[in-house]
C-alpha atoms as a PDB file:
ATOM      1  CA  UNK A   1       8.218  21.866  48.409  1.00  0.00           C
ATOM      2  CA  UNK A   2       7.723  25.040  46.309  1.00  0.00           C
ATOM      3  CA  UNK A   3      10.278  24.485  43.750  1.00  0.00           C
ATOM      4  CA  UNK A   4       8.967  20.930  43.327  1.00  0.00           C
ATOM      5  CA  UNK A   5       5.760  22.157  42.599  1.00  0.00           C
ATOM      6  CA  UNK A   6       6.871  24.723  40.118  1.00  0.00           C
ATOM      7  CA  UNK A   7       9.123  22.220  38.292  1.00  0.00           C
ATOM      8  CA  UNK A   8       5.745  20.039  37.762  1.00  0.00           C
ATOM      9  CA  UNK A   9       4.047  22.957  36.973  1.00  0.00           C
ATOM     10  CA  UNK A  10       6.685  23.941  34.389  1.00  0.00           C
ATOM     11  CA  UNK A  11       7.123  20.253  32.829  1.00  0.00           C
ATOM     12  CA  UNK A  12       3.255  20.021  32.484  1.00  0.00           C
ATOM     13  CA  UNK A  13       3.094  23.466  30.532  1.00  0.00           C
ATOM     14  CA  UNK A  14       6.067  22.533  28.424  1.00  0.00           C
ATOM     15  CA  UNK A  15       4.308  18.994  27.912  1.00  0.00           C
ATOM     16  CA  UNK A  16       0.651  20.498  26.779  1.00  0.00           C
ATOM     17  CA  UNK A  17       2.671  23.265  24.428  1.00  0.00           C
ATOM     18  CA  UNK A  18       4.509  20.149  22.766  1.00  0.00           C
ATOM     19  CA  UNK A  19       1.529  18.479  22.041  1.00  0.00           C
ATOM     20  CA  UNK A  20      -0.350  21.658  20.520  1.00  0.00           C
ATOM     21  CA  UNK A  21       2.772  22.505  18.450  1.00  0.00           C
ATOM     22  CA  UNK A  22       2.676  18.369  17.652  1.00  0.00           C
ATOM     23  CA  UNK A  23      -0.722  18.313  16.930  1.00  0.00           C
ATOM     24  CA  UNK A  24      -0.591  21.405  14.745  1.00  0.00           C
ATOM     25  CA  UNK A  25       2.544  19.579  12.494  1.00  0.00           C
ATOM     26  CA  UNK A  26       0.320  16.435  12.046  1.00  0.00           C
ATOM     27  CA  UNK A  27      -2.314  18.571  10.999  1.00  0.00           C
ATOM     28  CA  UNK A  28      -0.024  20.273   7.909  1.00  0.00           C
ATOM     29  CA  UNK A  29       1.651  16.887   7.095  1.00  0.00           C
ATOM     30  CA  UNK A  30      -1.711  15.060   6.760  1.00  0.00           C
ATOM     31  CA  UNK A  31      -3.234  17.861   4.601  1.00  0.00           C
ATOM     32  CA  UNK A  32      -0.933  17.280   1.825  1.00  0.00           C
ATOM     33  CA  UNK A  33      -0.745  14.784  -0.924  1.00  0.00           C
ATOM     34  CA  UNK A  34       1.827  12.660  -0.479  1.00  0.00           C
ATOM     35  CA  UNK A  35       4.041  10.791  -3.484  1.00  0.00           C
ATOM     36  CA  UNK A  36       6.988   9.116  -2.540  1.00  0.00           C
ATOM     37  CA  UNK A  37       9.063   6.979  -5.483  1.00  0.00           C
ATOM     38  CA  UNK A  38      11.155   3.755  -5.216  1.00  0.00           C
ATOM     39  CA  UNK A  39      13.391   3.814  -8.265  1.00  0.00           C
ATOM     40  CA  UNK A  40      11.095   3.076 -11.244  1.00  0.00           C
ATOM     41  CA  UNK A  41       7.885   2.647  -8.797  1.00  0.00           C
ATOM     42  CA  UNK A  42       5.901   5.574  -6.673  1.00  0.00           C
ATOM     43  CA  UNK A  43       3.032   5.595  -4.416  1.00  0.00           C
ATOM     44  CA  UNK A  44       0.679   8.494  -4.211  1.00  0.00           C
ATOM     45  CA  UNK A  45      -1.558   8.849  -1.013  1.00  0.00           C
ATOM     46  CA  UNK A  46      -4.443  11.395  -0.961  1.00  0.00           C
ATOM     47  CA  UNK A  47      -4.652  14.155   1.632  1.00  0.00           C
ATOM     48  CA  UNK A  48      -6.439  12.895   4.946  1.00  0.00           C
ATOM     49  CA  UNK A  49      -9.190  14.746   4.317  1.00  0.00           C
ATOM     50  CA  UNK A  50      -9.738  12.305   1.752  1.00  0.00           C
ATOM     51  CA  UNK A  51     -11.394   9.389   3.931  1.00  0.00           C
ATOM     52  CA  UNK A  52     -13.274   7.678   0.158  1.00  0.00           C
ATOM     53  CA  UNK A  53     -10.173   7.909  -1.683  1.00  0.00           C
ATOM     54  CA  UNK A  54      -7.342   5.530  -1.538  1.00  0.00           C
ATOM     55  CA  UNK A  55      -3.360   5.286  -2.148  1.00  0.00           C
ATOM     56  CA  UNK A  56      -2.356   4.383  -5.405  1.00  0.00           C
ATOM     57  CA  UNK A  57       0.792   2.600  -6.787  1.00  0.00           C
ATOM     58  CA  UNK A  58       2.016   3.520 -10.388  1.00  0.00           C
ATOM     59  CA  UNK A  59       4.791   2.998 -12.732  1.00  0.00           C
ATOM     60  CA  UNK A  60       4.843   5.451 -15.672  1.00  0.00           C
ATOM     61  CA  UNK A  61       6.656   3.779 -19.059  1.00  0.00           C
ATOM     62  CA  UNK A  62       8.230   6.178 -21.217  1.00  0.00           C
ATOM     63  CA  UNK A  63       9.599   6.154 -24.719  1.00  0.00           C
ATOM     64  CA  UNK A  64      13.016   7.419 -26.018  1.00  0.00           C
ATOM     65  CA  UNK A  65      11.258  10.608 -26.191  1.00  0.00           C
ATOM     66  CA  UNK A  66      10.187  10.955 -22.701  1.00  0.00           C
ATOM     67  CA  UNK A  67       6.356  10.673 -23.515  1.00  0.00           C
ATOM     68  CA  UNK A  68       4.317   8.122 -21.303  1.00  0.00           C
ATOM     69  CA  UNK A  69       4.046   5.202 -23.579  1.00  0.00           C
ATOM     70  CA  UNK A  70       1.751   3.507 -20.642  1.00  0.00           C
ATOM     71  CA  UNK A  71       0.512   3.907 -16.817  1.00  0.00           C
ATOM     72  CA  UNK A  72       0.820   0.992 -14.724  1.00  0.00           C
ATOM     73  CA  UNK A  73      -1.401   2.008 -11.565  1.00  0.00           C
ATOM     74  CA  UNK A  74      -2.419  -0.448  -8.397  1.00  0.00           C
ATOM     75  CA  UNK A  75      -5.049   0.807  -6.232  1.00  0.00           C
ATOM     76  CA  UNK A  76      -7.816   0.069  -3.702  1.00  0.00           C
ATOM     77  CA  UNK A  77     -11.331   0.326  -5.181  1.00  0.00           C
ATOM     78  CA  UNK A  78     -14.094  -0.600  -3.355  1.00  0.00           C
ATOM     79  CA  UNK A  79     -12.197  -2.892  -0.960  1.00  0.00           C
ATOM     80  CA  UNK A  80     -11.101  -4.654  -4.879  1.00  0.00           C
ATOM     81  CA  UNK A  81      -7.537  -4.370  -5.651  1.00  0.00           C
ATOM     82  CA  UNK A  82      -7.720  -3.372  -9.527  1.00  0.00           C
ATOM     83  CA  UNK A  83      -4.632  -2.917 -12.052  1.00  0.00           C
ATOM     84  CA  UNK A  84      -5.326  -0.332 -14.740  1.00  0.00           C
ATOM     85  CA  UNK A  85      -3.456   0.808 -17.537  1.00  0.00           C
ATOM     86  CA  UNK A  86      -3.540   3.760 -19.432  1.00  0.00           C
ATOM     87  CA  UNK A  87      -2.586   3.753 -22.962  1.00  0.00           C
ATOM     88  CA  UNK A  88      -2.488   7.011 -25.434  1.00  0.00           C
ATOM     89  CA  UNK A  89      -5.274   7.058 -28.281  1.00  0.00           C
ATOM     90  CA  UNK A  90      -4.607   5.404 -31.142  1.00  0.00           C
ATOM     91  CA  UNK A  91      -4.948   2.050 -29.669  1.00  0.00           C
ATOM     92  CA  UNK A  92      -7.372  -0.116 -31.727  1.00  0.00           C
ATOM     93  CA  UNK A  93      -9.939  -1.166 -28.688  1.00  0.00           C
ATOM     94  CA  UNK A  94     -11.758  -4.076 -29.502  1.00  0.00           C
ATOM     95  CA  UNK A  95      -9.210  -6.546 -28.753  1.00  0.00           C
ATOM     96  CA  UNK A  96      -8.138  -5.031 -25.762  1.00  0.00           C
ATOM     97  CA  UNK A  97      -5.293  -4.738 -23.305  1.00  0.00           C
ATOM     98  CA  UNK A  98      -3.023  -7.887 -22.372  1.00  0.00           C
ATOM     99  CA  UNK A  99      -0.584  -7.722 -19.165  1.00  0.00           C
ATOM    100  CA  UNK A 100       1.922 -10.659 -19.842  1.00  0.00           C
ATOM    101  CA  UNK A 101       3.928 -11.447 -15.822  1.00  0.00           C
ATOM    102  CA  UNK A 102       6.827 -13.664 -16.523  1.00  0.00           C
ATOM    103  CA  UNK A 103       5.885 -16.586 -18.790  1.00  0.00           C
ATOM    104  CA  UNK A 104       1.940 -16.660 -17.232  1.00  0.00           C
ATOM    105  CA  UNK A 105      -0.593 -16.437 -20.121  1.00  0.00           C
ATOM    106  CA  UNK A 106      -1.802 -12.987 -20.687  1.00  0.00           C
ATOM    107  CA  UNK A 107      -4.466 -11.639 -18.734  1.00  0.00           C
ATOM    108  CA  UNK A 108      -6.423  -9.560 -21.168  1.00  0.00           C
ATOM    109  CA  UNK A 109      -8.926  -7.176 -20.543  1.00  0.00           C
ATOM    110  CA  UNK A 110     -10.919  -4.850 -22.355  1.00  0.00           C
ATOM    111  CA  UNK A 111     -10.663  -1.507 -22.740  1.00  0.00           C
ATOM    112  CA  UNK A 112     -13.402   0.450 -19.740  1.00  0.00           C
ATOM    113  CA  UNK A 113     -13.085   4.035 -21.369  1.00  0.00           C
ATOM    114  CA  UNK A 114     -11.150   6.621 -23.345  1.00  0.00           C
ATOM    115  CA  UNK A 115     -10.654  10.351 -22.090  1.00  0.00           C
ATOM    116  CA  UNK A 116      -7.766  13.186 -23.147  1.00  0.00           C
ATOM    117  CA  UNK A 117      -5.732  11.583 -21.328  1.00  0.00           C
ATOM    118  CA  UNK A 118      -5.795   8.251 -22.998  1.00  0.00           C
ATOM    119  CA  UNK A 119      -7.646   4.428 -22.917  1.00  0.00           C
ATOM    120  CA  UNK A 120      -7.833   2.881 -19.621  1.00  0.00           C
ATOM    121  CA  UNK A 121      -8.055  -0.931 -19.249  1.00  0.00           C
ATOM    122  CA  UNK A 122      -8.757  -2.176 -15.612  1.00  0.00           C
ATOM    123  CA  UNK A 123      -8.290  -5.975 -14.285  1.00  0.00           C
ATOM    124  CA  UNK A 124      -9.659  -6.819 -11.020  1.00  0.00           C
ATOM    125  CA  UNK A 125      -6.371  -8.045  -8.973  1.00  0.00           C
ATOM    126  CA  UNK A 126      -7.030 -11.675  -7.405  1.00  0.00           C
ATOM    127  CA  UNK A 127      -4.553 -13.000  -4.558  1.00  0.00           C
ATOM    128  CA  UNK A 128      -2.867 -15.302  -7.669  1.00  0.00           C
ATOM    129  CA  UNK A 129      -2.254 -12.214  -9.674  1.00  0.00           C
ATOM    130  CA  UNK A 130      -0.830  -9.470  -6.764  1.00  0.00           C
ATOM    131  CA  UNK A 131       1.504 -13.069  -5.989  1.00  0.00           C
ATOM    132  CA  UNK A 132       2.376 -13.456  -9.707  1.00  0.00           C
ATOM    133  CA  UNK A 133       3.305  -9.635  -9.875  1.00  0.00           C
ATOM    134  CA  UNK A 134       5.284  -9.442  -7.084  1.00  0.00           C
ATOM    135  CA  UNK A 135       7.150 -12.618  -8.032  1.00  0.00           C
ATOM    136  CA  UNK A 136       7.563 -11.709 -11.621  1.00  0.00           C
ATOM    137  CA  UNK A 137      11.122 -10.491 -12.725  1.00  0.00           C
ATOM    138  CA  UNK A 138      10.035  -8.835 -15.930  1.00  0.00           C
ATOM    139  CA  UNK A 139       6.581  -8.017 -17.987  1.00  0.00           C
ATOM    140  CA  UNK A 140       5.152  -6.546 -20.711  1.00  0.00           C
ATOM    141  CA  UNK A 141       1.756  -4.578 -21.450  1.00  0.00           C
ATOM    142  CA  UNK A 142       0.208  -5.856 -24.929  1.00  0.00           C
ATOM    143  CA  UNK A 143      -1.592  -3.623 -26.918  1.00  0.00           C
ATOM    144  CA  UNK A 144      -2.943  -3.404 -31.159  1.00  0.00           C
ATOM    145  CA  UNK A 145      -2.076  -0.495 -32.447  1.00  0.00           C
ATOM    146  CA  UNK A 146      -4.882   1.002 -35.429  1.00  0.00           C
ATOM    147  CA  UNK A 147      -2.547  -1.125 -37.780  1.00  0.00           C
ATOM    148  CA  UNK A 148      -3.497  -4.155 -36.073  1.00  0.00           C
ATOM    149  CA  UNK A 149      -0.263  -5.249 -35.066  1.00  0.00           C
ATOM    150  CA  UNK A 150       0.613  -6.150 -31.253  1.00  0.00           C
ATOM    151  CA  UNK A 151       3.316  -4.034 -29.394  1.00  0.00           C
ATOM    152  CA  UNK A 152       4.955  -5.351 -26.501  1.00  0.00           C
ATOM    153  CA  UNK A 153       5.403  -2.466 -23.790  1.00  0.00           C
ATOM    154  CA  UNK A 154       8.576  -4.028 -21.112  1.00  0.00           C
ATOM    155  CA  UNK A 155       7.476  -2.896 -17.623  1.00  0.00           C
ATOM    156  CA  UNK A 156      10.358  -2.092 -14.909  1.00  0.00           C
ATOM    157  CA  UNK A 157      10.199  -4.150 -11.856  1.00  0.00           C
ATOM    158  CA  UNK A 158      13.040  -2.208 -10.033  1.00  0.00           C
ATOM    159  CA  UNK A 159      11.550  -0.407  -7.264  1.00  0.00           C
ATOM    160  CA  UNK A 160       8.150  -2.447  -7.191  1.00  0.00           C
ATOM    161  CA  UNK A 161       9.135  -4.630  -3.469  1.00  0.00           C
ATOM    162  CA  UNK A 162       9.690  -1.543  -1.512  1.00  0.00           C
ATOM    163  CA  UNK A 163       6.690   0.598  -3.136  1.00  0.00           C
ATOM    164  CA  UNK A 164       4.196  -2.724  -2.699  1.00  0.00           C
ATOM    165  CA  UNK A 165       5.484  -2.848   1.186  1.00  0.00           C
ATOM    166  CA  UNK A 166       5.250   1.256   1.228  1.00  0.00           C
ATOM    167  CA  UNK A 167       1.867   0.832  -0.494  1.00  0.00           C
ATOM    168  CA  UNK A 168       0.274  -1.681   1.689  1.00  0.00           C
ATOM    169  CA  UNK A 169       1.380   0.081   4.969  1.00  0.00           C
ATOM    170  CA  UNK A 170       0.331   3.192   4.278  1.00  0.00           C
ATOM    171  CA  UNK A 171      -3.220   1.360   2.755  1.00  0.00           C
ATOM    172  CA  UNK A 172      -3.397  -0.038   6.391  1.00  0.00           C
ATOM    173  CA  UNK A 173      -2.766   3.271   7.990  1.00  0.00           C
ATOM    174  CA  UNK A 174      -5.725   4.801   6.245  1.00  0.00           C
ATOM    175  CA  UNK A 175      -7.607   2.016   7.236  1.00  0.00           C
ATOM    176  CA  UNK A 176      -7.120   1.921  11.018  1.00  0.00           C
ATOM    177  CA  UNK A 177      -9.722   3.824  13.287  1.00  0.00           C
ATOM    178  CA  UNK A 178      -6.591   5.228  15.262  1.00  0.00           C
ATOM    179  CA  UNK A 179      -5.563   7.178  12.108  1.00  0.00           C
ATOM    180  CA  UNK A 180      -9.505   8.044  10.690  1.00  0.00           C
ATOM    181  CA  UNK A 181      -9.438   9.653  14.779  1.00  0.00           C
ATOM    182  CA  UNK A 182      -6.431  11.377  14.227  1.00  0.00           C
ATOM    183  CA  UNK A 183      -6.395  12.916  11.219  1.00  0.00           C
END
């Protein structure tokens, strides 16, 4: 009867030890920021810590030169899904920012503010649009440059399924009352 009760004994202290050593992992993992990419796609999460700040998805389009040409970024504001791009200066702003999905009409939308790091353009995502995006097989960011003339930016839909799926999960996660308990 002894050595049943010191087996129990000993399982219970190896069980508690595994779930302080577990707890203590979670508690390093969910203090970082995580990005993860998916080929021309990534999704950047905030710490944990973070409860008011939400994942974002983003798609960075570079010229020949390796410079960011535009930011293609998805995220959670507000319980609003909102698209914003981020163009460099030099963009004239009165007419604006188009995002062309396929052979849908542009949606354009003006420009909200300009900063170092460039002019940011933000459309409000309806259930039509997130369907058209995810759908759409190739699209292009419109912008004038000073000149007046119209550039057509291509955007890269490799990558954009998984990182959408990856995006939405991990948006649920932060969500849920288990993980706000947890973390």
């Amino acid at each position: 009867m002894n050595i049943i009760i010191e087996r129990l004994v000993l399982v219970a202290g190896a069980l508690v030890i595994g779930l302080v050593i577990g707890w203590a992992v979670r508690g390093l993992v969910t203090a970082m920021e995580t990005v993860t990419g998916y080929q021309d796609w990534r999704v950047a999460c905030p710490p944990a810590a973070s409860k008011t700040q939400s994942c974002e998805m983003q798609e960075d389009v570079l010229d020949k030169s390796g410079a960011t040409v535009v930011r293609v970024a998805i995220t959670n504001e507000k319980n609003k899904t909102e698209l914003g791009l981020t163009l460099p200066l030099g963009v004239a702003l009165p007419p604006g920012a188009g995002l062309v999905l396929g052979s849908d009409p542009p949606h354009v939308m003006p420009f909200r503010t300009c900063n170092n790091v460039g002019c940011i353009a933000v459309l409000d995502l309806d259930d039509k649009t997130v369907t058209a995006f995810g759908a759409a097989k190739d699209g292009k960011v419109l912008a004038a440059g000073l000149d007046g003339k119209v550039v057509a930016i291509p955007l890269s839909f490799k990558g954009y399924a998984e990182a959408a799926r990856a995006y939405h999960g991990a948006e649920a996660r932060r969500a849920s009352w288990l993980w706000r308990l947890a973390s």
